[in-house]
N, C-alpha and C. Protein backbone atom coordinates (compact mmCIF):
# COMPACT_ATOMS: atom_id res chain seq x y z
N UNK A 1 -116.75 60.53 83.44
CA UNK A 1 -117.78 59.53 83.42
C UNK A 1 -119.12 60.19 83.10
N UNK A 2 -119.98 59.54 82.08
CA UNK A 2 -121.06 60.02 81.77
C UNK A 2 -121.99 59.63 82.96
N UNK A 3 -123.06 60.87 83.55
CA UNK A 3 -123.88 60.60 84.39
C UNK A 3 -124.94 59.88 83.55
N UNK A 4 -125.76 58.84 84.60
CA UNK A 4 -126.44 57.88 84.17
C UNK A 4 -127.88 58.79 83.48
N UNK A 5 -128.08 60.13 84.37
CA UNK A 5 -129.53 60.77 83.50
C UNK A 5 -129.23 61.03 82.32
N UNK A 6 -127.68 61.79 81.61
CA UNK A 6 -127.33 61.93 80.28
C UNK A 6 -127.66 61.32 79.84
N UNK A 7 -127.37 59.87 79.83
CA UNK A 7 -127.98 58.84 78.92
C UNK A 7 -129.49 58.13 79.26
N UNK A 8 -130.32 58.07 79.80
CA UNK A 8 -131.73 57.82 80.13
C UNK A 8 -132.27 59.45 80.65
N UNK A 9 -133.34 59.68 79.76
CA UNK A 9 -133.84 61.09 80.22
C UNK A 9 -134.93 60.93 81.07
N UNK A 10 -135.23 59.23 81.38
CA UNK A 10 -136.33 58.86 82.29
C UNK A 10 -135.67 58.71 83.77
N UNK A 11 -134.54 59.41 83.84
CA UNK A 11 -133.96 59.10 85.39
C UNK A 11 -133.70 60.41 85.30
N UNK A 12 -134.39 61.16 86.84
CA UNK A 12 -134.54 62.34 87.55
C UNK A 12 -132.58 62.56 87.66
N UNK A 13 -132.23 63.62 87.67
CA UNK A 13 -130.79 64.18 87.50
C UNK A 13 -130.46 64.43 89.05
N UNK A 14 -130.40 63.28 89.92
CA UNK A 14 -130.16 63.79 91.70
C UNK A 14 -128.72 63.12 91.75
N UNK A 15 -128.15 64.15 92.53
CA UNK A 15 -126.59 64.13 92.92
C UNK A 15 -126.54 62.83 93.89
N UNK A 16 -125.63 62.03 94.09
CA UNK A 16 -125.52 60.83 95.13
C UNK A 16 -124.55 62.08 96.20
N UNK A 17 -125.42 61.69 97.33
CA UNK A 17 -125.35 62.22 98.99
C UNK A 17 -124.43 61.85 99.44
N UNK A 18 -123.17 61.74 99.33
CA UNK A 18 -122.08 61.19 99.73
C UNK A 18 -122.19 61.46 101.69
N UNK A 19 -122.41 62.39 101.85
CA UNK A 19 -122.61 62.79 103.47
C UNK A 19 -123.43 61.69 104.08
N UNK A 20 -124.83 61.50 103.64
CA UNK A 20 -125.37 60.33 103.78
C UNK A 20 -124.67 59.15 103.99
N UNK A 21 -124.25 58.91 103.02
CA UNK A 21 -123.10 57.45 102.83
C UNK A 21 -122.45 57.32 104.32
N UNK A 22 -121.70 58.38 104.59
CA UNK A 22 -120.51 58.24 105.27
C UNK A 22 -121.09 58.82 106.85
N UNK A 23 -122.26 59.20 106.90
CA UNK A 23 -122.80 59.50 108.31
C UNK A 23 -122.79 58.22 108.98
N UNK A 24 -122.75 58.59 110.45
CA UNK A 24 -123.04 57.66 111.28
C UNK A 24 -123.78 57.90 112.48
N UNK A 25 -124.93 58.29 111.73
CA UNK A 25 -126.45 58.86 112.62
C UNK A 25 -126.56 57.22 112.52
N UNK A 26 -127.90 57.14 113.24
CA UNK A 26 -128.62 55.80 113.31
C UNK A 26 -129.71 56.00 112.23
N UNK A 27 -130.05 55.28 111.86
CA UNK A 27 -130.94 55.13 110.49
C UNK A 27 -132.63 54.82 111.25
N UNK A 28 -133.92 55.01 111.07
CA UNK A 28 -135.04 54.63 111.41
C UNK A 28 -135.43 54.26 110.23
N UNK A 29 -136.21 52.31 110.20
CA UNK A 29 -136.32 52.19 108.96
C UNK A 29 -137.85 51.35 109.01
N UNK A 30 -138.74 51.25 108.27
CA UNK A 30 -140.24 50.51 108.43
C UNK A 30 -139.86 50.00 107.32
N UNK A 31 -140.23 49.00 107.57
CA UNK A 31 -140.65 47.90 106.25
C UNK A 31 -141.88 47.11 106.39
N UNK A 32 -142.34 46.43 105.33
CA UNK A 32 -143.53 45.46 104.77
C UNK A 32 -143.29 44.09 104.61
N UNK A 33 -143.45 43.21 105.23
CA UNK A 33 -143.61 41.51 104.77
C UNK A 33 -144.72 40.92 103.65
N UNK A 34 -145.41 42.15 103.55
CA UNK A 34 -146.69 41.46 102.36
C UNK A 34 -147.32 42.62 102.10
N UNK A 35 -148.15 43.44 100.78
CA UNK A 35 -148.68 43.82 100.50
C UNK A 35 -149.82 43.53 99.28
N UNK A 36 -150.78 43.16 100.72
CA UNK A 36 -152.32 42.94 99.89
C UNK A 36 -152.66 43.46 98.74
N UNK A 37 -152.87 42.59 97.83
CA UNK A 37 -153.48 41.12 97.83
C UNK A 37 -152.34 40.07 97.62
N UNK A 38 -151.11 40.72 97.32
CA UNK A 38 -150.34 39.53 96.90
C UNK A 38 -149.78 39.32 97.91
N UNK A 39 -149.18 38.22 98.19
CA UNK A 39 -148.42 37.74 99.18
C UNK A 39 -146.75 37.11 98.92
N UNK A 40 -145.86 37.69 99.69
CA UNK A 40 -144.28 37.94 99.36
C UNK A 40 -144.20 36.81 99.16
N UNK A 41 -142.95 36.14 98.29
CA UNK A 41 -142.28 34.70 98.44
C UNK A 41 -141.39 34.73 99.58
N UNK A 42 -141.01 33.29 99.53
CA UNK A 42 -140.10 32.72 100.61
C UNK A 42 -139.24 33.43 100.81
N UNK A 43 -138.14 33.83 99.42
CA UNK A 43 -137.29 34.57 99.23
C UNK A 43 -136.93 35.84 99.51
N UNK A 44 -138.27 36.30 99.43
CA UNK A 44 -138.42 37.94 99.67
C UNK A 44 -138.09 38.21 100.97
N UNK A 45 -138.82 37.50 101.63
CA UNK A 45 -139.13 37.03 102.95
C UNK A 45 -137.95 36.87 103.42
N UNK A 46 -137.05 35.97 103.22
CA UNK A 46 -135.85 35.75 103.61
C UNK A 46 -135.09 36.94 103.79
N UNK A 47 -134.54 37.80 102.15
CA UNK A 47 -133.68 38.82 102.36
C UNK A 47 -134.43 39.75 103.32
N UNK A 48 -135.74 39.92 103.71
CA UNK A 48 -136.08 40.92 104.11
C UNK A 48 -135.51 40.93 105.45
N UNK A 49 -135.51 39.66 105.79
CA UNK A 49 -135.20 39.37 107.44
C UNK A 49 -133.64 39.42 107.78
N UNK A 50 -133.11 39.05 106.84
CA UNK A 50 -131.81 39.30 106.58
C UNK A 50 -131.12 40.54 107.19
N UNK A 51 -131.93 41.41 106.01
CA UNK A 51 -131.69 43.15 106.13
C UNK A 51 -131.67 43.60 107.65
N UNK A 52 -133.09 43.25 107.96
CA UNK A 52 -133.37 43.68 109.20
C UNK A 52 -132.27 42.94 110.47
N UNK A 53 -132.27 41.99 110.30
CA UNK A 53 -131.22 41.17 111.38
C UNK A 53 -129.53 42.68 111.05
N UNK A 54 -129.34 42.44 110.03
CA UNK A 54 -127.60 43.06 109.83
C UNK A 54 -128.13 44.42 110.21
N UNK A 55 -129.43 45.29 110.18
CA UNK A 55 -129.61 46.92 110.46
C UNK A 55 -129.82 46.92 112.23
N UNK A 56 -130.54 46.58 112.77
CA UNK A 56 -130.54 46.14 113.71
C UNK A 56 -129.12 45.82 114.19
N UNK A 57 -128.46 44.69 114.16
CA UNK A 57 -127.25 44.40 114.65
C UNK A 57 -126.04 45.90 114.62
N UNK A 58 -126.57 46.56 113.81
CA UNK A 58 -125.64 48.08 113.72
C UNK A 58 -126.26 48.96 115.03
N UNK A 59 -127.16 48.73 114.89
CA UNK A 59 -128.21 49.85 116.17
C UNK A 59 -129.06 50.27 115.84
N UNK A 60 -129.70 49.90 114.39
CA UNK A 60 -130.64 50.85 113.75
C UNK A 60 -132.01 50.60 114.33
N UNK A 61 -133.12 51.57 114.39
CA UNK A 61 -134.34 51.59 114.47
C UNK A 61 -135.14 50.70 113.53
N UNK A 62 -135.71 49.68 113.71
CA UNK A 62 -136.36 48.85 112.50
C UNK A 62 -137.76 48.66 113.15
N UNK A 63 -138.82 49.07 112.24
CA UNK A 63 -140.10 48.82 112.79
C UNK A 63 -140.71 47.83 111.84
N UNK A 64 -141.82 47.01 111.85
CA UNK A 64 -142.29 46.62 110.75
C UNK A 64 -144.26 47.30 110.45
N UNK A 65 -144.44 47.39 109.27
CA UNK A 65 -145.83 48.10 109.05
C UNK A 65 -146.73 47.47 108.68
N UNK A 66 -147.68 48.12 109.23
CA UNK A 66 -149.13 46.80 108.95
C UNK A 66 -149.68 46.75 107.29
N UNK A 67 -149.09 48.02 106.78
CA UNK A 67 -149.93 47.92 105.58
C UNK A 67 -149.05 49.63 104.96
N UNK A 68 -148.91 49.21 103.75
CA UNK A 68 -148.92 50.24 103.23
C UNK A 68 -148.94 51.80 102.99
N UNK A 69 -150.26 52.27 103.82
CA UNK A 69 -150.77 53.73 103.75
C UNK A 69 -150.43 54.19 104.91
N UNK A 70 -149.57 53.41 105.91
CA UNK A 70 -149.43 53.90 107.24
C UNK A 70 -148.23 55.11 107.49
């Protein structure tokens, strides 16, 4: 199988972490509901909560961030 950087020379050549994949550390994860000035859609909004409900329900650490630069 051709790796995907062979063919796009605008994608960095990084190996997929298979260890990653298959760990079962707990994950710590921050996320954003809006970043000023624009403001998320409904939708966004939705999957975001989504995510967080199914990471959470595993055990994961989920924080949410006030802004960006934090």
């Amino acid at each position: 199988m051709t790796e995907s950087y062979a063919i796009d020379p605008y994608i960095p050549p990084i190996t997929f972490d298979e260890a990653a994949l298959t760990s079962t550390k707990k994950l710590c994860v921050g996320y954003l509901m809006a970043c000023d000035p624009i403001e998320t859609c409904t939708a966004s909004k939705r999957s975001i909560t989504m995510t967080i409900n199914a990471l959470k329900s595993q055990g994961h650490e989920v924080s949410i961030k006030d802004n960006l630069y934090i």
